[in-house]
PDB file of N, CA and C in Angstrom:
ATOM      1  N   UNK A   1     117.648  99.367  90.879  1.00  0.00           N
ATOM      2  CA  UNK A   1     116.472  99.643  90.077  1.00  0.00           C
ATOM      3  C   UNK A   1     116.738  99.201  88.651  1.00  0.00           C
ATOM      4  N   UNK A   2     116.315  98.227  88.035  1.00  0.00           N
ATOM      5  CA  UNK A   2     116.233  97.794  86.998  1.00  0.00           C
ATOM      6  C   UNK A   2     115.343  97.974  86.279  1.00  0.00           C
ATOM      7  N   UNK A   3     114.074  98.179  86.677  1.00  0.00           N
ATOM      8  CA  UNK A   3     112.308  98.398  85.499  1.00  0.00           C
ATOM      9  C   UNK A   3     112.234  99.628  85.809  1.00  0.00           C
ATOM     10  N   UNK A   4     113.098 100.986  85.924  1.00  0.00           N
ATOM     11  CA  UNK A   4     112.879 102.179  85.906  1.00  0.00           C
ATOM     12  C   UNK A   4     111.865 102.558  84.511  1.00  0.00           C
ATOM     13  N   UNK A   5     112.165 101.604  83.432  1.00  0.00           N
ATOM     14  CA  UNK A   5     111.518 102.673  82.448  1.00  0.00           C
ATOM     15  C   UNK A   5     110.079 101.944  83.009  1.00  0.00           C
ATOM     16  N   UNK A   6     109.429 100.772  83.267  1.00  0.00           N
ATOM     17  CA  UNK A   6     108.460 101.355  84.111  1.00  0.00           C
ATOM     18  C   UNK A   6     107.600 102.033  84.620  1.00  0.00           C
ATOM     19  N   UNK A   7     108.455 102.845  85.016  1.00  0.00           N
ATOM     20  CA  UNK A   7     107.930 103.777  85.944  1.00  0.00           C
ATOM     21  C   UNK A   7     108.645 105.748  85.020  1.00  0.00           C
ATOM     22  N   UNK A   8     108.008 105.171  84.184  1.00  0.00           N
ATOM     23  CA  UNK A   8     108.275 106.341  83.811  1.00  0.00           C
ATOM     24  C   UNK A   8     107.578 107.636  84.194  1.00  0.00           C
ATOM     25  N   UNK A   9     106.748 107.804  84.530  1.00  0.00           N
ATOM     26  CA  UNK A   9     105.705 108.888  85.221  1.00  0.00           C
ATOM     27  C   UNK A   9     106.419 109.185  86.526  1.00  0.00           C
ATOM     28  N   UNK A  10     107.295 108.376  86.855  1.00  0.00           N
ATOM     29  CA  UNK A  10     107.938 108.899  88.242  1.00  0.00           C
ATOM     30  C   UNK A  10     109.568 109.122  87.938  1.00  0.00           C
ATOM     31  N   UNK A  11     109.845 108.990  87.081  1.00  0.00           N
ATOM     32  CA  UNK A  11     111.428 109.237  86.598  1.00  0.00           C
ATOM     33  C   UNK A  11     111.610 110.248  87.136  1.00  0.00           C
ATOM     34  N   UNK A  12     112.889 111.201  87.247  1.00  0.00           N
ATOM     35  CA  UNK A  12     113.662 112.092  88.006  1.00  0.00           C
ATOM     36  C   UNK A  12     115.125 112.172  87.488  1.00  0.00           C
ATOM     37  N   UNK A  13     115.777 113.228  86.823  1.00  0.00           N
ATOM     38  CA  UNK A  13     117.306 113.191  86.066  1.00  0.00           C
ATOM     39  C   UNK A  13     117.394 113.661  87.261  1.00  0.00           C
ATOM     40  N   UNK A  14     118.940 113.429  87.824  1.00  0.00           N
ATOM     41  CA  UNK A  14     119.717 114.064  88.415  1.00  0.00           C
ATOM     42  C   UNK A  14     120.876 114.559  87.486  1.00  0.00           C
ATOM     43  N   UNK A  15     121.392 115.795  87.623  1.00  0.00           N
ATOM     44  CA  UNK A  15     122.748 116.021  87.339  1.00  0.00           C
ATOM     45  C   UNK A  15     123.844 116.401  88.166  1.00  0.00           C
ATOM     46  N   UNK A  16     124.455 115.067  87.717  1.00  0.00           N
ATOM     47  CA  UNK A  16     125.648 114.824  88.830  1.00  0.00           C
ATOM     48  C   UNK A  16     126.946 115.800  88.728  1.00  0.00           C
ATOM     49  N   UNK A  17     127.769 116.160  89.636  1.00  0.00           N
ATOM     50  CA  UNK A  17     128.429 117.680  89.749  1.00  0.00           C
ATOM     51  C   UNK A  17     129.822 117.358  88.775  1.00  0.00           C
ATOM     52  N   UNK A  18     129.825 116.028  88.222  1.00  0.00           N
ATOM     53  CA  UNK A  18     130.707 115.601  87.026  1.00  0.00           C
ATOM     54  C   UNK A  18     130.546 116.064  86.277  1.00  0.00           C
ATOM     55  N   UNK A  19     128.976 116.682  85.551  1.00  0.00           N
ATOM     56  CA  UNK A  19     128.215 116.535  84.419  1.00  0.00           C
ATOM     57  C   UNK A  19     127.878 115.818  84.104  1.00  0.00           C
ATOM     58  N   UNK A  20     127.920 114.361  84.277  1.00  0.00           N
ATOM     59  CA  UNK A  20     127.111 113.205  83.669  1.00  0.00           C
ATOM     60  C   UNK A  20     125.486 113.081  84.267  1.00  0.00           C
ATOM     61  N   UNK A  21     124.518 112.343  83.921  1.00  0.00           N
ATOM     62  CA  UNK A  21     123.075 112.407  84.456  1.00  0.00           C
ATOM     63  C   UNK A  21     123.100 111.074  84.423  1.00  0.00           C
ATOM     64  N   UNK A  22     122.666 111.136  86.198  1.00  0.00           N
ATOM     65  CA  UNK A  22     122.043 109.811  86.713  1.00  0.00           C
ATOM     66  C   UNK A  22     120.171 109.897  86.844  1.00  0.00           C
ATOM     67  N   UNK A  23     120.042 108.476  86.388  1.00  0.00           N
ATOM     68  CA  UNK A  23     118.486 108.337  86.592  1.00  0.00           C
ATOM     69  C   UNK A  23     118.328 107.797  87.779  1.00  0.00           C
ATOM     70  N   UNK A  24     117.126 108.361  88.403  1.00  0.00           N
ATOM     71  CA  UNK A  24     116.644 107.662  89.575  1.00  0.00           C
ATOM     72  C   UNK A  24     114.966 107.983  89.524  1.00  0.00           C
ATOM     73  N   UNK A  25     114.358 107.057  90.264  1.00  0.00           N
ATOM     74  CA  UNK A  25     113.052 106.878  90.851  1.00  0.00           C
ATOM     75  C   UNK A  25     112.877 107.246  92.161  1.00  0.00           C
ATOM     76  N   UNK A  26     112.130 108.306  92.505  1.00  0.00           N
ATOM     77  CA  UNK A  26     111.986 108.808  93.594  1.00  0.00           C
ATOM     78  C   UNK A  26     110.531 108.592  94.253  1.00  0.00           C
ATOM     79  N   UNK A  27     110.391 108.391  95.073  1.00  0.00           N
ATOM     80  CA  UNK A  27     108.875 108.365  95.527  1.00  0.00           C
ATOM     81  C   UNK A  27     108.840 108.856  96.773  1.00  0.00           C
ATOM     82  N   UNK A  28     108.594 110.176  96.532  1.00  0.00           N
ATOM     83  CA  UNK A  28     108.575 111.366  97.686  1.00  0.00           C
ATOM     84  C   UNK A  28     107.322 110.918  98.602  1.00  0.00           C
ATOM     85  N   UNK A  29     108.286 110.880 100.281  1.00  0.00           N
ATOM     86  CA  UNK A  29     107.456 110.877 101.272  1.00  0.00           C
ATOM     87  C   UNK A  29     106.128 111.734 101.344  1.00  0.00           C
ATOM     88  N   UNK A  30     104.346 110.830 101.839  1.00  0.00           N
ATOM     89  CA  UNK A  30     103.756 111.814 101.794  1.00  0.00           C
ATOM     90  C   UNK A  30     103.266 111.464 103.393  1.00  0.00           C
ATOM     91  N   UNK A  31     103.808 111.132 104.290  1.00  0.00           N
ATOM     92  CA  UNK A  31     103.849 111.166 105.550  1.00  0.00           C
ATOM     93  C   UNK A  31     104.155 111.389 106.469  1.00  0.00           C
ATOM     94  N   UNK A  32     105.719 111.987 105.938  1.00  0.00           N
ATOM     95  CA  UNK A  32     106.929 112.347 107.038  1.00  0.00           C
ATOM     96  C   UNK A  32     107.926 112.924 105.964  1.00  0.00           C
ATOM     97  N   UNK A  33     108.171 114.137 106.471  1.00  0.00           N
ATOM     98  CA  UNK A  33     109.141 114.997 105.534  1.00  0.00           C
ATOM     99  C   UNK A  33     110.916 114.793 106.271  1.00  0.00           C
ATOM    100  N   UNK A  34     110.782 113.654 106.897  1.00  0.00           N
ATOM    101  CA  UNK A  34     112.263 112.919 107.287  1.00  0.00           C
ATOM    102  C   UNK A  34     112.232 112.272 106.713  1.00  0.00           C
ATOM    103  N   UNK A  35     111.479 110.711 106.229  1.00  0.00           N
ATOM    104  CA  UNK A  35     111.909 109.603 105.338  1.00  0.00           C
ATOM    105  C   UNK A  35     111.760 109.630 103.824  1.00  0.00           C
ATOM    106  N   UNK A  36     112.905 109.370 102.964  1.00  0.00           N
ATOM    107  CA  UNK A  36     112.386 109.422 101.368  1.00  0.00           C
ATOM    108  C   UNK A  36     112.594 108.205 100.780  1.00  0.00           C
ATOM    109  N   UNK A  37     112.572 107.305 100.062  1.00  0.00           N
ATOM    110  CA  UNK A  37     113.085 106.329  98.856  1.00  0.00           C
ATOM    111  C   UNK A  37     113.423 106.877  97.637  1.00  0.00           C
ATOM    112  N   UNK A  38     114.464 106.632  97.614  1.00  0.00           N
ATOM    113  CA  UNK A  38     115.263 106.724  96.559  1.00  0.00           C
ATOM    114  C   UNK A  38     115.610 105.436  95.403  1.00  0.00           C
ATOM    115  N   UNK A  39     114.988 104.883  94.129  1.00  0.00           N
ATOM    116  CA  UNK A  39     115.026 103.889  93.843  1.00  0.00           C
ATOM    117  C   UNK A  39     116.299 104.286  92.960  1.00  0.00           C
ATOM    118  N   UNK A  40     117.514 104.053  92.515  1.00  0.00           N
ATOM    119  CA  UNK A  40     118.863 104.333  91.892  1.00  0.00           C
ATOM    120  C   UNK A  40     118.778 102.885  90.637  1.00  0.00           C
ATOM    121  N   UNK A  41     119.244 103.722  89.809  1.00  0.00           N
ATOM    122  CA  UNK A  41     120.258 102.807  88.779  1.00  0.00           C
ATOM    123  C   UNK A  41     120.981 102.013  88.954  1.00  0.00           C
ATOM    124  N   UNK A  42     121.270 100.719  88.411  1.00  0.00           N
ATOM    125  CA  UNK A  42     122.503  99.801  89.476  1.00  0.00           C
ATOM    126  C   UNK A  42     123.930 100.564  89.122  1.00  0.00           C
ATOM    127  N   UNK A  43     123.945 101.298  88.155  1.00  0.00           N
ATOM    128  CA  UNK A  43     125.185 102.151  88.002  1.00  0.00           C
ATOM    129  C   UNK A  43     125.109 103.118  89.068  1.00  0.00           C
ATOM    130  N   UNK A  44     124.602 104.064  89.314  1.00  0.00           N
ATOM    131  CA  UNK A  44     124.620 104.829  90.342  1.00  0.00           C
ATOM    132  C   UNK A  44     124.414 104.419  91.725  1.00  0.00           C
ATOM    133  N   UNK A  45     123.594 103.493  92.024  1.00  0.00           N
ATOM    134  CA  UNK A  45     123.915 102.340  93.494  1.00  0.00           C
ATOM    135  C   UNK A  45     125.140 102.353  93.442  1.00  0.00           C
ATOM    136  N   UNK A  46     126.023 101.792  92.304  1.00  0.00           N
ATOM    137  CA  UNK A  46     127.084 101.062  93.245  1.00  0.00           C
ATOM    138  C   UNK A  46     128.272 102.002  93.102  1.00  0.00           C
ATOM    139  N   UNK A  47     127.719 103.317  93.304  1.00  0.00           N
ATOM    140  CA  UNK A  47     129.107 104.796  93.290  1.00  0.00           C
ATOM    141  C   UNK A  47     129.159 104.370  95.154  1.00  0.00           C
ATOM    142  N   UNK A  48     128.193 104.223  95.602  1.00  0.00           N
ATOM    143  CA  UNK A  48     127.538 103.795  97.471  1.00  0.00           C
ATOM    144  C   UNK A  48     128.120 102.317  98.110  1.00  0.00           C
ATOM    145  N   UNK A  49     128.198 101.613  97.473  1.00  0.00           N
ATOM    146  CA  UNK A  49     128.589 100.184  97.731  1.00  0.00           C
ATOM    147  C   UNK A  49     130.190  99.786  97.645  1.00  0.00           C
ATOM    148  N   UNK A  50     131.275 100.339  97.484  1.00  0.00           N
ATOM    149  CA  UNK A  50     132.239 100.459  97.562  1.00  0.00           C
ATOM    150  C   UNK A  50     132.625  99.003  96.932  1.00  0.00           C
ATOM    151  N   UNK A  51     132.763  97.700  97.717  1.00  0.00           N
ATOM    152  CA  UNK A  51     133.267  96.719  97.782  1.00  0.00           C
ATOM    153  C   UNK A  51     132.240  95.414  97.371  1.00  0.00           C
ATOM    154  N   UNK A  52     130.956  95.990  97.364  1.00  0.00           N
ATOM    155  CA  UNK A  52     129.820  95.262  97.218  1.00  0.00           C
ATOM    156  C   UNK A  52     129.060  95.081  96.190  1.00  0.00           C
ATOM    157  N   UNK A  53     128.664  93.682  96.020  1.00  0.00           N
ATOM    158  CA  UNK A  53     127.417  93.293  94.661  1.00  0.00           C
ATOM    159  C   UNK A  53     126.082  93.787  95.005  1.00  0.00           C
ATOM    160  N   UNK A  54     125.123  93.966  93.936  1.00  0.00           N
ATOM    161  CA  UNK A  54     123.865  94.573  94.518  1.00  0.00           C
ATOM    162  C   UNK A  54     123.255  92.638  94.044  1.00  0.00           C
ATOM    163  N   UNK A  55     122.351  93.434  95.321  1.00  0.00           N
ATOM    164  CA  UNK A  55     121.663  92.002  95.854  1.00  0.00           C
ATOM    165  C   UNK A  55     120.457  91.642  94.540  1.00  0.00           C
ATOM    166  N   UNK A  56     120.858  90.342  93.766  1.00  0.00           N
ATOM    167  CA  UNK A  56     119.174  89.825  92.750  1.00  0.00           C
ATOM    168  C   UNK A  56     118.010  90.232  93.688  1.00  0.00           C
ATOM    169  N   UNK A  57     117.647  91.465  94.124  1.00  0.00           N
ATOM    170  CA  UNK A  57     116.277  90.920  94.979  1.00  0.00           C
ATOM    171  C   UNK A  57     115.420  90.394  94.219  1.00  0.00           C
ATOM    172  N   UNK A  58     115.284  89.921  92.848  1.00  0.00           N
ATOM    173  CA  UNK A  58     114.141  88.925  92.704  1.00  0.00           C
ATOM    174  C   UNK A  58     114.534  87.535  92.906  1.00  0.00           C
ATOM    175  N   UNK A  59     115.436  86.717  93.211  1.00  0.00           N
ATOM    176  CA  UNK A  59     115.731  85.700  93.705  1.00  0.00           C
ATOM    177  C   UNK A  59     116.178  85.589  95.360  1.00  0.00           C
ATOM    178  N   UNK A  60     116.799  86.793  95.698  1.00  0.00           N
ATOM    179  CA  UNK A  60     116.857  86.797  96.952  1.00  0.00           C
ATOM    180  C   UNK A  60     116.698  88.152  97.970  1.00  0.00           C
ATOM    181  N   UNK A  61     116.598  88.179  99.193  1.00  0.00           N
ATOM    182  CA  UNK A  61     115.849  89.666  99.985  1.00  0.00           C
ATOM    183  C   UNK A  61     117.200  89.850 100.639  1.00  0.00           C
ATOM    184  N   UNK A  62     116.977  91.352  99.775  1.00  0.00           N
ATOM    185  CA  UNK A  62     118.888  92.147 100.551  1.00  0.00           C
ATOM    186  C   UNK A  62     117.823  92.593 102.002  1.00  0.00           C
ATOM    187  N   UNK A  63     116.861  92.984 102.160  1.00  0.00           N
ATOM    188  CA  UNK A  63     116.311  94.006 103.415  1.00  0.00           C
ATOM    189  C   UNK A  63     114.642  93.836 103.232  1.00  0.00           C
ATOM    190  N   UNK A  64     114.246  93.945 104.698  1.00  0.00           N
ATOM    191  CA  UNK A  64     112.811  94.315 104.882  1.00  0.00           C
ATOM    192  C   UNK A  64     112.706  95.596 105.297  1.00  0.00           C
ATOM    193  N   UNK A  65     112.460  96.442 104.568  1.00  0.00           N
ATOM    194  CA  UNK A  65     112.593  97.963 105.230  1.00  0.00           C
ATOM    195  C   UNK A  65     110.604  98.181 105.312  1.00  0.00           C
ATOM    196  N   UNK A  66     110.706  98.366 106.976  1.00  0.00           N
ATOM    197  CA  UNK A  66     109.620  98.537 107.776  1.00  0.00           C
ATOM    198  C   UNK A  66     109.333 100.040 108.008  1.00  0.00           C
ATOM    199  N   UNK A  67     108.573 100.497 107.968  1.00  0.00           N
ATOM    200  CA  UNK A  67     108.072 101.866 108.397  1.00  0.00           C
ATOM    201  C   UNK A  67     106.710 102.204 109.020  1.00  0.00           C
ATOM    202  N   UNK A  68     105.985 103.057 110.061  1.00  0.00           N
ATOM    203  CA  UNK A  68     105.035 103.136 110.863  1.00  0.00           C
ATOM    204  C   UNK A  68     104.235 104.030 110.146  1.00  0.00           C
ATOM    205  N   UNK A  69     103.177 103.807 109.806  1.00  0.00           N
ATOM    206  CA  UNK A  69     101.938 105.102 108.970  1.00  0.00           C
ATOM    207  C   UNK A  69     101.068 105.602 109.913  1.00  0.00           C
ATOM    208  N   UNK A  70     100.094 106.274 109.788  1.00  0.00           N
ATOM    209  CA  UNK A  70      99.578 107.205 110.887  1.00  0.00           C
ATOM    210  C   UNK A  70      98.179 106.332 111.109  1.00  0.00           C
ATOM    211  N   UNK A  71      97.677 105.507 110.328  1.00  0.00           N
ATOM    212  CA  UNK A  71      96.443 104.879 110.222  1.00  0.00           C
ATOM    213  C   UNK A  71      96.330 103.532 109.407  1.00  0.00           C
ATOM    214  N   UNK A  72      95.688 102.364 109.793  1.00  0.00           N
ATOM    215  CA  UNK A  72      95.060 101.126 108.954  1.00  0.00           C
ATOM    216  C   UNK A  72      94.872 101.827 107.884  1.00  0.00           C
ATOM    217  N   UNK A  73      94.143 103.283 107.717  1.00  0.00           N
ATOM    218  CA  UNK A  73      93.293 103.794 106.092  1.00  0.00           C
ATOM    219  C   UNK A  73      94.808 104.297 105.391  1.00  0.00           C
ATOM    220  N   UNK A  74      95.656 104.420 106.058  1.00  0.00           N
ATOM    221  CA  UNK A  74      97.245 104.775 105.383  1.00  0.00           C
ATOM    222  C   UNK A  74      97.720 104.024 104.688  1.00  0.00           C
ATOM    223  N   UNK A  75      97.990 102.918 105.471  1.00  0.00           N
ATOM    224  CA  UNK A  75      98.254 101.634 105.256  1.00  0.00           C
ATOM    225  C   UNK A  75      97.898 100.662 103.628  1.00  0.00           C
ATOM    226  N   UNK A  76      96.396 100.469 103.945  1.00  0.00           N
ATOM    227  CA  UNK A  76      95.635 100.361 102.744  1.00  0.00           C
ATOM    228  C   UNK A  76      96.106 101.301 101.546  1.00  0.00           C
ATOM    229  N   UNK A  77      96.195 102.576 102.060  1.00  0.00           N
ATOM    230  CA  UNK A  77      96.088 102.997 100.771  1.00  0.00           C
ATOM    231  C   UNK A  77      97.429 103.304 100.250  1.00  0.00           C
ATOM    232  N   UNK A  78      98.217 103.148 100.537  1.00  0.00           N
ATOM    233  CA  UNK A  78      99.938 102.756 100.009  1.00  0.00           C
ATOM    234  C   UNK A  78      99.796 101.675  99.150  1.00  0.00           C
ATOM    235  N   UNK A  79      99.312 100.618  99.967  1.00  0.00           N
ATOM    236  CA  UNK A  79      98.604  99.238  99.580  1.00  0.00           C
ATOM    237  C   UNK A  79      98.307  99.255  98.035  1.00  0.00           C
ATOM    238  N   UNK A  80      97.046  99.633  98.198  1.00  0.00           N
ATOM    239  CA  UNK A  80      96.221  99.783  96.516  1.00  0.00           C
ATOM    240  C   UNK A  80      97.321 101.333  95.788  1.00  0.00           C
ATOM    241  N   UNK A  81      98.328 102.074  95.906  1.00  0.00           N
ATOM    242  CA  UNK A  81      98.740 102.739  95.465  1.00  0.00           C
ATOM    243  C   UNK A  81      99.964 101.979  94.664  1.00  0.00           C
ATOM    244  N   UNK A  82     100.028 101.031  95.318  1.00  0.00           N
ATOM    245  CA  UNK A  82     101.554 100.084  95.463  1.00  0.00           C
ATOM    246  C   UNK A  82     100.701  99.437  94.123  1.00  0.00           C
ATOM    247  N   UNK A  83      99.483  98.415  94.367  1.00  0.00           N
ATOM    248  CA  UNK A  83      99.262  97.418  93.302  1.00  0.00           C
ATOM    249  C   UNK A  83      98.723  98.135  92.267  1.00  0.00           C
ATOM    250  N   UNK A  84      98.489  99.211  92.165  1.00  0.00           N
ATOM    251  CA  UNK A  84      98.193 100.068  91.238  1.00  0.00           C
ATOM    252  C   UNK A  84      99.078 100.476  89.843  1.00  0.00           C
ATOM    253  N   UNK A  85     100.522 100.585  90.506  1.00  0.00           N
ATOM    254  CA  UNK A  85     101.835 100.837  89.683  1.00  0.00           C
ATOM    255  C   UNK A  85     102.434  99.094  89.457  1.00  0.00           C
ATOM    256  N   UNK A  86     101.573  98.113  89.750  1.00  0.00           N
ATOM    257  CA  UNK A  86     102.344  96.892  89.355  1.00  0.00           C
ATOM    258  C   UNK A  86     102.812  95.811  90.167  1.00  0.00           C
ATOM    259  N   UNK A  87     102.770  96.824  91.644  1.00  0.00           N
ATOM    260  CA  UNK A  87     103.924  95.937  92.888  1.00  0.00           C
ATOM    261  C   UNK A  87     102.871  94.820  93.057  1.00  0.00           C
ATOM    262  N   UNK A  88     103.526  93.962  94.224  1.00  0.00           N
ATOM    263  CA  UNK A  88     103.234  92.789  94.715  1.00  0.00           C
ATOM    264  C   UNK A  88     102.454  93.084  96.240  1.00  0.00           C
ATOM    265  N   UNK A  89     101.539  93.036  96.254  1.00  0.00           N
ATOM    266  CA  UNK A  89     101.061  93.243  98.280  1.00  0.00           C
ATOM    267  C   UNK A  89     100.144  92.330  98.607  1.00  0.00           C
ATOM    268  N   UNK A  90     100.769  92.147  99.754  1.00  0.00           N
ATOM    269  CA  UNK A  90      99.986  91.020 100.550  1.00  0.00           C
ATOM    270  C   UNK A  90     100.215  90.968 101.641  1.00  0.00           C
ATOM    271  N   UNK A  91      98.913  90.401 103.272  1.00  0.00           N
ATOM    272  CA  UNK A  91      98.881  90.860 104.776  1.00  0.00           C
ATOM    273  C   UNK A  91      99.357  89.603 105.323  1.00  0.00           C
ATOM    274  N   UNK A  92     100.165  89.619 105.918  1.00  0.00           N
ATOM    275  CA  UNK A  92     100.848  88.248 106.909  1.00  0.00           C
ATOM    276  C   UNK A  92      99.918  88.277 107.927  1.00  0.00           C
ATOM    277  N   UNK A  93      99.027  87.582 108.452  1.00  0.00           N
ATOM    278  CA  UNK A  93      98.078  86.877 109.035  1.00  0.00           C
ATOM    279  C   UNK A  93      98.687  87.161 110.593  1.00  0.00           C
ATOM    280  N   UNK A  94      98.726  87.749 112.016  1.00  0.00           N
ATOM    281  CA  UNK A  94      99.565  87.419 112.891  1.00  0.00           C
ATOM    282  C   UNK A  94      98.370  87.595 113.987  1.00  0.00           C
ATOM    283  N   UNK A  95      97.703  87.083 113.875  1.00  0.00           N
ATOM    284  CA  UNK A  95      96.888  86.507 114.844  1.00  0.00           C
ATOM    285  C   UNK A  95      95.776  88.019 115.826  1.00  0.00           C
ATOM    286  N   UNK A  96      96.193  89.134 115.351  1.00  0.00           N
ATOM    287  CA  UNK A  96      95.890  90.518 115.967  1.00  0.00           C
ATOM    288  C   UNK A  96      94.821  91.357 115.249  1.00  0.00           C
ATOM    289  N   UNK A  97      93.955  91.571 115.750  1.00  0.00           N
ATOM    290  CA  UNK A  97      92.724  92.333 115.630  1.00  0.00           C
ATOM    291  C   UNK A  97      93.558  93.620 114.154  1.00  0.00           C
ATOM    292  N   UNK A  98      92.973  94.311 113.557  1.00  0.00           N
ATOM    293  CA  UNK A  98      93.160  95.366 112.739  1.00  0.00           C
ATOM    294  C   UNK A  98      93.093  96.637 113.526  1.00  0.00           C
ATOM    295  N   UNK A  99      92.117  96.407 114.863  1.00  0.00           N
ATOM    296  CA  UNK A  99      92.134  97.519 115.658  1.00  0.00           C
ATOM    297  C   UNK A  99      93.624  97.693 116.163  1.00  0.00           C
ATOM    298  N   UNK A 100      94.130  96.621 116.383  1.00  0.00           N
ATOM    299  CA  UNK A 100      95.717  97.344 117.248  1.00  0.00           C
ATOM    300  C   UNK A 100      96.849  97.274 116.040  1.00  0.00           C
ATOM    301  N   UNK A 101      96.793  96.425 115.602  1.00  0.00           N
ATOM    302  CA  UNK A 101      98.225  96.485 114.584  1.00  0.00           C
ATOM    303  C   UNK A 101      97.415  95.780 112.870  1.00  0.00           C
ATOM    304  N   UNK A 102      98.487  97.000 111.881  1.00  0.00           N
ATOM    305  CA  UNK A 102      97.802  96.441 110.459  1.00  0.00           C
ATOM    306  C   UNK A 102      98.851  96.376 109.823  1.00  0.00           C
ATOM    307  N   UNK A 103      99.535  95.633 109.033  1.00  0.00           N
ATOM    308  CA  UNK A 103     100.378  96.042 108.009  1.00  0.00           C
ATOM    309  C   UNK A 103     100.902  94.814 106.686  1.00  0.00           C
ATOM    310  N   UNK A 104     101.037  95.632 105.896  1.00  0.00           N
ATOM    311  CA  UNK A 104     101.285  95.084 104.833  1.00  0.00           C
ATOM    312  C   UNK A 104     102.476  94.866 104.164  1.00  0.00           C
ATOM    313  N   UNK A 105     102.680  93.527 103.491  1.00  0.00           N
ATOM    314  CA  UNK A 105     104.219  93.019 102.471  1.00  0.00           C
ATOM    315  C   UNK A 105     104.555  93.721 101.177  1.00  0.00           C
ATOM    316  N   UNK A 106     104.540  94.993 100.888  1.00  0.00           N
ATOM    317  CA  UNK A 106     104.740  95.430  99.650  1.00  0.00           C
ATOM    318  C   UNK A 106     106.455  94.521  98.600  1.00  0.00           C
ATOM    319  N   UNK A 107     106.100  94.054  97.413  1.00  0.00           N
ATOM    320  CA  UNK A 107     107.448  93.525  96.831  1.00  0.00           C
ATOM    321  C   UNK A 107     107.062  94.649  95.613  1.00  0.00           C
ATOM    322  N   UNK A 108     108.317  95.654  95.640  1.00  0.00           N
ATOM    323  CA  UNK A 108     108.324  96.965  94.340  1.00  0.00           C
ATOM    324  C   UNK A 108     108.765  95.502  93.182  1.00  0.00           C
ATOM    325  N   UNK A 109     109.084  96.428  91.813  1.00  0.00           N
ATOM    326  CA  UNK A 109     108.826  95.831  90.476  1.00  0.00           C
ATOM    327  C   UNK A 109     110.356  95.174  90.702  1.00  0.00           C
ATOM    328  N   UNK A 110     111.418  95.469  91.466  1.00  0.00           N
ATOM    329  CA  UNK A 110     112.508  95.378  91.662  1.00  0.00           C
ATOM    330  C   UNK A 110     112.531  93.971  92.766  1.00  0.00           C
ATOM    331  N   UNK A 111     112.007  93.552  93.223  1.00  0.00           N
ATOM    332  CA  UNK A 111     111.427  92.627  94.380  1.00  0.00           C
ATOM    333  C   UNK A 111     112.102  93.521  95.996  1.00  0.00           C
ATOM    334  N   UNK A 112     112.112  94.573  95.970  1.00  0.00           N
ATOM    335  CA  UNK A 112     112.553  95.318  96.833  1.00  0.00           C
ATOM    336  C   UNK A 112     111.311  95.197  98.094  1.00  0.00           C
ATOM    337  N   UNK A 113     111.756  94.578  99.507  1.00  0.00           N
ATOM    338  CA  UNK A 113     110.441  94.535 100.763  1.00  0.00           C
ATOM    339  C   UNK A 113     110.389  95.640 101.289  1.00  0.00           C
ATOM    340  N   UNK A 114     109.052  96.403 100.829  1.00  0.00           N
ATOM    341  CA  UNK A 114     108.381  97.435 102.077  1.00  0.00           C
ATOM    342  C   UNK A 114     107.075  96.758 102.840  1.00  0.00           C
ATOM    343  N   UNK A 115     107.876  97.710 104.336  1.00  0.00           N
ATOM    344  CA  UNK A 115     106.345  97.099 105.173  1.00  0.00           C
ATOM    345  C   UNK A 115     105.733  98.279 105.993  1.00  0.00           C
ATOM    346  N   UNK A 116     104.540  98.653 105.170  1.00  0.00           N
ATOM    347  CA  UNK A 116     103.950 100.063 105.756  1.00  0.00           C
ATOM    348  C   UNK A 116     103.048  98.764 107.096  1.00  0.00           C
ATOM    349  N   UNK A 117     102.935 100.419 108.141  1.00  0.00           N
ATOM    350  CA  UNK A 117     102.260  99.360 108.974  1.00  0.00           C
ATOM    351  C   UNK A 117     101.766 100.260 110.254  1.00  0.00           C
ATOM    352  N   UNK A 118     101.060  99.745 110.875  1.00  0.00           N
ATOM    353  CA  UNK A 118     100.261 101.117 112.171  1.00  0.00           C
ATOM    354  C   UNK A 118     100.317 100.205 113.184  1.00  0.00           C
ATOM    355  N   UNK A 119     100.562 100.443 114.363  1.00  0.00           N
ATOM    356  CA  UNK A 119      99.931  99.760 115.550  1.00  0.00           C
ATOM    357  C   UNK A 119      99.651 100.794 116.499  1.00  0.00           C
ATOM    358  N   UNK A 120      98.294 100.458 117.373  1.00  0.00           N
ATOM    359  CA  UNK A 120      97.713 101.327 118.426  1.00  0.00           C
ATOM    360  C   UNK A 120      98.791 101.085 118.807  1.00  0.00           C
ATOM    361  N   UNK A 121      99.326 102.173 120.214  1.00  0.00           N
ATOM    362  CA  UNK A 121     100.533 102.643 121.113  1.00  0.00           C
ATOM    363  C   UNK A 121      99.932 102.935 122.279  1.00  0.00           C
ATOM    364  N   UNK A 122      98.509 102.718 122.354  1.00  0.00           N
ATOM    365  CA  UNK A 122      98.626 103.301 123.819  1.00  0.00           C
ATOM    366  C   UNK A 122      97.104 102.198 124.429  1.00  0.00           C
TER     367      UNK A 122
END
């Protein structure tokens, strides 16, 4: 997370059990009280990464992190919630009605890929 200040309306201190305070961006699940995002500091990312560089995602894609919403009207509205705060969204074309499958390319301010998305199941 690099454009945290940004997003300042969504900031979040943590205090870490060192005493020092890490910043992070949180954007609390409002669909499922199992999945959260956690957007981190590249200082505090890389306490997690042991051996590893954090990926430019604006020049290149560390991950497509995909997730299932309960509805097309879900979907959308992550969508316009997403371009609302700045992000990037846009629908990859795959040849399928909106009735069975919908979903969308979110790129956060970070070029980080989310893909909210519904498909009928039955």
């Amino acid at each position: 997370l690099t454009n945290y200040r940004r997003r300042k309306q969504l900031a979040v201190k943590i205090a870490c059990p060192q005493g020092s305070i890490m910043v992070c961006v949180c954007h609390y699940s409002w669909w499922d009280d199992t999945f959260w995002i956690m957007l981190l500091t590249h200082d505090f990312y890389r306490e997690f990464l042991k051996n590893k560089e954090i990926a430019d995602t604006q020049k290149v894609s560390a991950a497509l992190i995909s997730f299932s919403l309960d509805s097309v009207s879900a979907v959308k509205a992550f969508g316009a919630t997403a371009e609302k705060h700045g992000e990037t969204v846009h629908h990859v074309e795959m040849g399928m009605p909106e009735s069975m499958m919908y979903g969308l390319e979110v790129q956060d301010l970070d070029g980080n890929c989310l893909e909210p998305s519904w498909m009928k199941m039955d």
